[in-house]
N, C-alpha and C. Protein backbone atom coordinates (compact mmCIF):
# COMPACT_ATOMS: atom_id res chain seq x y z
N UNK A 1 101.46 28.12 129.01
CA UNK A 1 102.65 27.79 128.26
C UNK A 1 103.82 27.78 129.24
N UNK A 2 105.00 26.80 129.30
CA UNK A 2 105.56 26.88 130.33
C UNK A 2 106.62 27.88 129.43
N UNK A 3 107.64 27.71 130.67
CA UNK A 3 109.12 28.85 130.00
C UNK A 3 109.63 28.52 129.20
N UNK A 4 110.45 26.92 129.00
CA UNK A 4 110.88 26.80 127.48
C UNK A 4 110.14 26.66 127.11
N UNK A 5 108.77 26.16 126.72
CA UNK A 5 108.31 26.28 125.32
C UNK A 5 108.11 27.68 124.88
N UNK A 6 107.73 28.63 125.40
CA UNK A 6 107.49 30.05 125.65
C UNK A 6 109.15 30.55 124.80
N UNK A 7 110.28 30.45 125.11
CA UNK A 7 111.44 30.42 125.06
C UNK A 7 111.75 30.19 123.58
N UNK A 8 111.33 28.64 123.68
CA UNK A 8 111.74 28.28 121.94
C UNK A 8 110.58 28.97 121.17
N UNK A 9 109.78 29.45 121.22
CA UNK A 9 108.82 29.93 120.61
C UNK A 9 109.68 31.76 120.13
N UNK A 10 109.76 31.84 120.89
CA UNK A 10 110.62 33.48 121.16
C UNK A 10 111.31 33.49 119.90
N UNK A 11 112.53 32.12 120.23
CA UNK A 11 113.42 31.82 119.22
C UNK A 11 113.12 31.74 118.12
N UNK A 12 112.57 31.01 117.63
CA UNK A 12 112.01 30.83 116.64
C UNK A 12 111.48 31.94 115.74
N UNK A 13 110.56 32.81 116.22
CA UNK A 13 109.92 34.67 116.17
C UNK A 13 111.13 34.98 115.42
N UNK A 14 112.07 35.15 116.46
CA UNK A 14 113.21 35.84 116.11
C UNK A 14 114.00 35.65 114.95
N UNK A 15 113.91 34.00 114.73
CA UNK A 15 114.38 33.63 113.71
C UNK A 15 114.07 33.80 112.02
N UNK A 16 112.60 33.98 111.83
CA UNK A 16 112.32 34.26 111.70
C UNK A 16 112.05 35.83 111.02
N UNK A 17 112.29 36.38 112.12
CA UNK A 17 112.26 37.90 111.44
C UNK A 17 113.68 37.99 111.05
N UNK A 18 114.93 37.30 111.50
CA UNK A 18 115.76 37.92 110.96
C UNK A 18 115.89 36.98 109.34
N UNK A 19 115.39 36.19 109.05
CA UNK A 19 115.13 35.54 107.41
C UNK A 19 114.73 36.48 106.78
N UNK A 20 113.62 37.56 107.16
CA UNK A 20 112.82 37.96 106.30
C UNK A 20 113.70 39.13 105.80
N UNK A 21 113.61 39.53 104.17
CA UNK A 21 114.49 40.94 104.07
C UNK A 21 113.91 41.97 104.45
N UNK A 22 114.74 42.91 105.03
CA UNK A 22 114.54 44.33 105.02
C UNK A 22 114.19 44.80 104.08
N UNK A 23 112.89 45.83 103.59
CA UNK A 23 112.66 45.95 102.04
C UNK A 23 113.41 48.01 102.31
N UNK A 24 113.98 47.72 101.06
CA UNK A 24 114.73 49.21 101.27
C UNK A 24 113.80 50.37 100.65
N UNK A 25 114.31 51.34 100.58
CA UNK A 25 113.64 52.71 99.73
C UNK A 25 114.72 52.91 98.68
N UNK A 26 114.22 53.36 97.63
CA UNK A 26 114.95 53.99 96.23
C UNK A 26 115.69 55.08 96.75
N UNK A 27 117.42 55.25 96.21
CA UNK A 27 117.67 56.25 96.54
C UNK A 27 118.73 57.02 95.15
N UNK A 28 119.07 57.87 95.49
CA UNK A 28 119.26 58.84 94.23
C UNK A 28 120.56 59.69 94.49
N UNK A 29 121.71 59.32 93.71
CA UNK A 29 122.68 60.31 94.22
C UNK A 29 123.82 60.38 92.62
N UNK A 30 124.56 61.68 92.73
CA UNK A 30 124.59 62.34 91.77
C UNK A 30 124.98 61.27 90.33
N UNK A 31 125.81 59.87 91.22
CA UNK A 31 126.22 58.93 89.49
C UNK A 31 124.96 57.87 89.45
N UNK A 32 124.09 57.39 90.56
CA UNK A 32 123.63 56.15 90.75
C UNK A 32 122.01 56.59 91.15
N UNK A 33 120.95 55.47 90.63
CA UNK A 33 119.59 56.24 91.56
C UNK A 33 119.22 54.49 91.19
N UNK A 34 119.07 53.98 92.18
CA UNK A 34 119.09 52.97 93.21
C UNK A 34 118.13 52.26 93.79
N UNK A 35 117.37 51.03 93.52
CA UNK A 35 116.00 50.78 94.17
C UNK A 35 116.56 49.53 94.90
N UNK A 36 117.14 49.20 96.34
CA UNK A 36 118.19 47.84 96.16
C UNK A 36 116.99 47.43 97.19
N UNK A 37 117.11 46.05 96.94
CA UNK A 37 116.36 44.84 97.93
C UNK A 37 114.84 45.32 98.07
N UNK A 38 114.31 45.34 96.88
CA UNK A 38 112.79 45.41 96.82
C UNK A 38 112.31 44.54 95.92
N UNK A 39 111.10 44.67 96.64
CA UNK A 39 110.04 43.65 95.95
C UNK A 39 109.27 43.89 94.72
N UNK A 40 109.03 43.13 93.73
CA UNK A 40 108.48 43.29 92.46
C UNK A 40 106.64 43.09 92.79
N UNK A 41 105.80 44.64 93.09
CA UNK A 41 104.42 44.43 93.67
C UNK A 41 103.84 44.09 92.45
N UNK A 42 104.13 44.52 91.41
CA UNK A 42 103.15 44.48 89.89
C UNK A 42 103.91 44.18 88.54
N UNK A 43 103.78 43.89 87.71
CA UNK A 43 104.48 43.27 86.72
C UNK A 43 103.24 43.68 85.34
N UNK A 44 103.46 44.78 84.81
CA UNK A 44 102.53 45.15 83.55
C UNK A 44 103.15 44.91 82.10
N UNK A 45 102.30 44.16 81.73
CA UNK A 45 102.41 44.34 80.02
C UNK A 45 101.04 44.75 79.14
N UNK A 46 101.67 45.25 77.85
CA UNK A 46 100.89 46.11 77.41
C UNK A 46 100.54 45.92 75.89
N UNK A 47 99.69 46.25 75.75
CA UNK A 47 99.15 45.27 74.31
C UNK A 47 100.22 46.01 73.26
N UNK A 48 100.78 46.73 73.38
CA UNK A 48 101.76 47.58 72.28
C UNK A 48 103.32 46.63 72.90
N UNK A 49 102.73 45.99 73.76
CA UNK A 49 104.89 45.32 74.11
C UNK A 49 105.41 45.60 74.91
N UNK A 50 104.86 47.06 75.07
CA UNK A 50 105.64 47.68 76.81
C UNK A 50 105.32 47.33 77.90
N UNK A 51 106.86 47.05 78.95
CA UNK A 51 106.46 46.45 80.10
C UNK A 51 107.50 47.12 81.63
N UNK A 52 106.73 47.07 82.35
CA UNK A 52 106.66 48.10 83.24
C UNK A 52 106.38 47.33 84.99
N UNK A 53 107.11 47.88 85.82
CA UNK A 53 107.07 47.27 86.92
C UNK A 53 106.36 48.40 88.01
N UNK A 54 105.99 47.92 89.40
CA UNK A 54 105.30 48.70 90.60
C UNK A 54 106.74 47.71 91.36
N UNK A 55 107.18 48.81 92.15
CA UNK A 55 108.19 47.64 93.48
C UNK A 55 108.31 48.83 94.33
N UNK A 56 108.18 47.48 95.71
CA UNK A 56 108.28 48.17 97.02
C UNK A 56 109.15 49.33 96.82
N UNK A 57 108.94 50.12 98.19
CA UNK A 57 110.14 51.30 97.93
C UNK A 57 109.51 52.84 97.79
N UNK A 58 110.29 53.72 99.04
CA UNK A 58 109.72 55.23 98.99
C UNK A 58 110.40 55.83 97.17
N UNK A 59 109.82 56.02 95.89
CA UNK A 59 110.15 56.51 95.11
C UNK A 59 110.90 58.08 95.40
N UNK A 60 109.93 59.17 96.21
CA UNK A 60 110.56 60.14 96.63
C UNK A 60 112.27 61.08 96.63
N UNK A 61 112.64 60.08 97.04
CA UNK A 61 114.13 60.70 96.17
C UNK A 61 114.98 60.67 95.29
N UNK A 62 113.94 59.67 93.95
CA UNK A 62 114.16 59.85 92.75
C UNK A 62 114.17 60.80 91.84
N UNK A 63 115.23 61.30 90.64
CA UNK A 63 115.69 62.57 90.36
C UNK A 63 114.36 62.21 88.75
N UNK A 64 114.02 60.58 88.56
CA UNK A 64 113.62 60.92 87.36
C UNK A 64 111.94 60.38 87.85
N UNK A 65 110.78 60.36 87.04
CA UNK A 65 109.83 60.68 87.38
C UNK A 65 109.12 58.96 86.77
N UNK A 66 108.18 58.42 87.76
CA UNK A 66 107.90 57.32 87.73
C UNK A 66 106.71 56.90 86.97
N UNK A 67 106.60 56.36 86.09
CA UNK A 67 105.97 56.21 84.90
C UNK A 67 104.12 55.82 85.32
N UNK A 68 103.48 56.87 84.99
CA UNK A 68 101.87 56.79 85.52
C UNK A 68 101.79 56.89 86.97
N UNK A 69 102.53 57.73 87.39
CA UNK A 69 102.43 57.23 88.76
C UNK A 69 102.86 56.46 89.74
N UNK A 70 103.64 55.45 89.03
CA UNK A 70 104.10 54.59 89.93
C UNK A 70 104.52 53.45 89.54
N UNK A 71 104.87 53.59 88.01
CA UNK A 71 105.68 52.45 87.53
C UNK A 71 106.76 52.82 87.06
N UNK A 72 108.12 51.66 86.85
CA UNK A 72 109.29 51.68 86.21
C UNK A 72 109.23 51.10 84.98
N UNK A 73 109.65 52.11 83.87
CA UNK A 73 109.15 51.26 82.51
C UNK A 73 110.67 50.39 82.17
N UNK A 74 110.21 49.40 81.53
CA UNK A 74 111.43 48.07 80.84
C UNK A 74 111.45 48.36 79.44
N UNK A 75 112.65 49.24 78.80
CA UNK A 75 112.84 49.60 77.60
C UNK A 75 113.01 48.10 76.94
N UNK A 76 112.14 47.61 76.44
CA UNK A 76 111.97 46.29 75.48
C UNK A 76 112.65 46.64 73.81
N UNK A 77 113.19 47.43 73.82
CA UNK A 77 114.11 47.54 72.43
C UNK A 77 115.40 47.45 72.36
N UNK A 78 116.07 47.17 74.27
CA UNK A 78 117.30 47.00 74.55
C UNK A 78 117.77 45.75 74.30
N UNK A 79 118.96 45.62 74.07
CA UNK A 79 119.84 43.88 73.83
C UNK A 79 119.50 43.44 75.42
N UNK A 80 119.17 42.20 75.31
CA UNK A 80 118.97 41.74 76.62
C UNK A 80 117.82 41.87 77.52
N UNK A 81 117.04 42.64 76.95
CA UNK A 81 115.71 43.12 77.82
C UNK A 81 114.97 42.15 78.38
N UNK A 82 115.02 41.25 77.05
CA UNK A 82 114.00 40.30 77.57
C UNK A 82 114.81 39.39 78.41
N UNK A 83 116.32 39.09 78.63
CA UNK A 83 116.99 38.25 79.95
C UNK A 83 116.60 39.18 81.39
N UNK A 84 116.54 40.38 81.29
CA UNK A 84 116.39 41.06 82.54
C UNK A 84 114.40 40.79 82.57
N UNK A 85 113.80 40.78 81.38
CA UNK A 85 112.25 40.79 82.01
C UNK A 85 112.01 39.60 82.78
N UNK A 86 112.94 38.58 81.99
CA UNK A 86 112.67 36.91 82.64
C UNK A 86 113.14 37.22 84.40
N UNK A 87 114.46 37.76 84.75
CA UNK A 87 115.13 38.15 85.86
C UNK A 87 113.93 38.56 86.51
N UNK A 88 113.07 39.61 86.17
CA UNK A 88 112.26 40.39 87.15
C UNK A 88 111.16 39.26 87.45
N UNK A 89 110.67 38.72 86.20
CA UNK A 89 109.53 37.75 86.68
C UNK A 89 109.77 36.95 87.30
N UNK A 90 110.89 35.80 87.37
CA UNK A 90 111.88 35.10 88.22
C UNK A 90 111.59 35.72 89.37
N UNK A 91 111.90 36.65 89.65
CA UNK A 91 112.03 36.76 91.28
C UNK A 91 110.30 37.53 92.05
N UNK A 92 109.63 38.25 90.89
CA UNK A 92 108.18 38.14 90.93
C UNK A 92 107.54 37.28 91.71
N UNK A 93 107.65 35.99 90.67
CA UNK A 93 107.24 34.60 91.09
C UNK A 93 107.19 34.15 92.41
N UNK A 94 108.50 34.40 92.44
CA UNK A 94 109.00 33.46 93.64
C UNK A 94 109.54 34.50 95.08
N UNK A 95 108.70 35.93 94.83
CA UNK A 95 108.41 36.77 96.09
C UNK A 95 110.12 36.77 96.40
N UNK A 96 111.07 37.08 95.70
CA UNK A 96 112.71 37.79 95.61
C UNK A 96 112.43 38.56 95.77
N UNK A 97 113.57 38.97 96.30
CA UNK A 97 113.56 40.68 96.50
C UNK A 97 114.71 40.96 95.76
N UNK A 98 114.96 42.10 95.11
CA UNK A 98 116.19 42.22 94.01
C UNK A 98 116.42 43.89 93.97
N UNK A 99 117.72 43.98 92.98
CA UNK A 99 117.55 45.43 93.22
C UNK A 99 117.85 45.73 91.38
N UNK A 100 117.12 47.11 91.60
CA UNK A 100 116.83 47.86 90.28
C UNK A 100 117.78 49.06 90.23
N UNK A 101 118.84 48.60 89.26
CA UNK A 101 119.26 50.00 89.11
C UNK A 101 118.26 50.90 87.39
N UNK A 102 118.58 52.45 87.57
CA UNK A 102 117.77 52.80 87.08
C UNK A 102 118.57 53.88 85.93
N UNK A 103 117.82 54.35 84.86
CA UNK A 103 118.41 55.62 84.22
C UNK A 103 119.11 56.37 84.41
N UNK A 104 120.02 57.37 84.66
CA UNK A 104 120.56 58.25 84.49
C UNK A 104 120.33 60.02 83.95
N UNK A 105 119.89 58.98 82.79
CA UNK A 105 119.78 59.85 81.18
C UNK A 105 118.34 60.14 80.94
N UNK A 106 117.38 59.47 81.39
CA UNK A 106 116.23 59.49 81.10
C UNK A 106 115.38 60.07 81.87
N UNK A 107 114.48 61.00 81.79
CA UNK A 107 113.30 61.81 82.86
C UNK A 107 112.06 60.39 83.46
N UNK A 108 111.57 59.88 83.07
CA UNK A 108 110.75 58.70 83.17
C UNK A 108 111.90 57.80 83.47
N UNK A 109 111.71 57.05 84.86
CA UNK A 109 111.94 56.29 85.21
C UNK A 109 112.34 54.94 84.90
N UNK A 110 113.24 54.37 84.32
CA UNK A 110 113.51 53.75 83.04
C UNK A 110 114.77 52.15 83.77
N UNK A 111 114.36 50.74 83.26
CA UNK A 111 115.11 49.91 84.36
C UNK A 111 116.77 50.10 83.34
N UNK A 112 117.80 49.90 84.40
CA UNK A 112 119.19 50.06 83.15
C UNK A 112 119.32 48.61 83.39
N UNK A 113 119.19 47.64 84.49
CA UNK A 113 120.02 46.37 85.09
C UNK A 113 119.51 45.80 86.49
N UNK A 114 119.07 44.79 86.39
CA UNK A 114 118.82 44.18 87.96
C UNK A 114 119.23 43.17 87.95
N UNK A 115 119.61 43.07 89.51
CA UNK A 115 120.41 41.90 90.38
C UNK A 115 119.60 41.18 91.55
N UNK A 116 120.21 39.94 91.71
CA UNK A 116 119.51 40.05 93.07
C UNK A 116 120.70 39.11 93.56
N UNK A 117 120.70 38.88 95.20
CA UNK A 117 121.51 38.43 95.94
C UNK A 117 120.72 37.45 96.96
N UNK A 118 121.00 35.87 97.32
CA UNK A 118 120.67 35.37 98.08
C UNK A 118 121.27 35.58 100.05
């Protein structure tokens, strides 16, 4: 391989990695507990209606406790639930990365609102 091609190849790498997002960890502090710029790994629904997410992200310094192990449940009795379930599958789909804010109030891990940013 000579040097520039070697070169633009580099470039390119580089380019590359800097497209790709940084996937963050959940974090937890006394007004806000926080899952920002992660990925949606699993997307569950449930023959009773309930629906429930797996996303990238160290859970660990979450204050409330993650549903089976390792899901965030989607209170489906909220106004709007189903615009935020479409939101999550939306970016599911199409491998977004978005961020989850979460409960407060609730021990189980519970979604309040997600965003995402291009």
């Amino acid at each position: 391989m000579t040097g520039k091609l070697a070169a633009k190849l580099g470039t390119l790498v580089g380019m590359v990695a800097l497209a790709s997002p940084a996937l963050a960890d959940c974090t937890n502090t006394p007004t806000n507990r926080l899952c920002d710029n992660v990925q949606v790994i699993q997307l569950v629904t449930s023959e009773d209606g309930s629906n429930s997410i797996r996303i990238s992200g160290n859970y660990s310094d979450l204050t409330c406790t993650p549903y089976q192990g390792g899901y965030i449940r989607i209170d489906m009795t909220k106004p709007f639930a189903n615009v935020m379930y479409s939101h999550i599958l939306s970016a599911h789909l199409q491998r977004k990365p978005l961020s989850v804010r979460l409960s407060d109030s609730i021990n189980t891990c519970t979604v309040v609102y997600v965003y995402s940013t291009n």
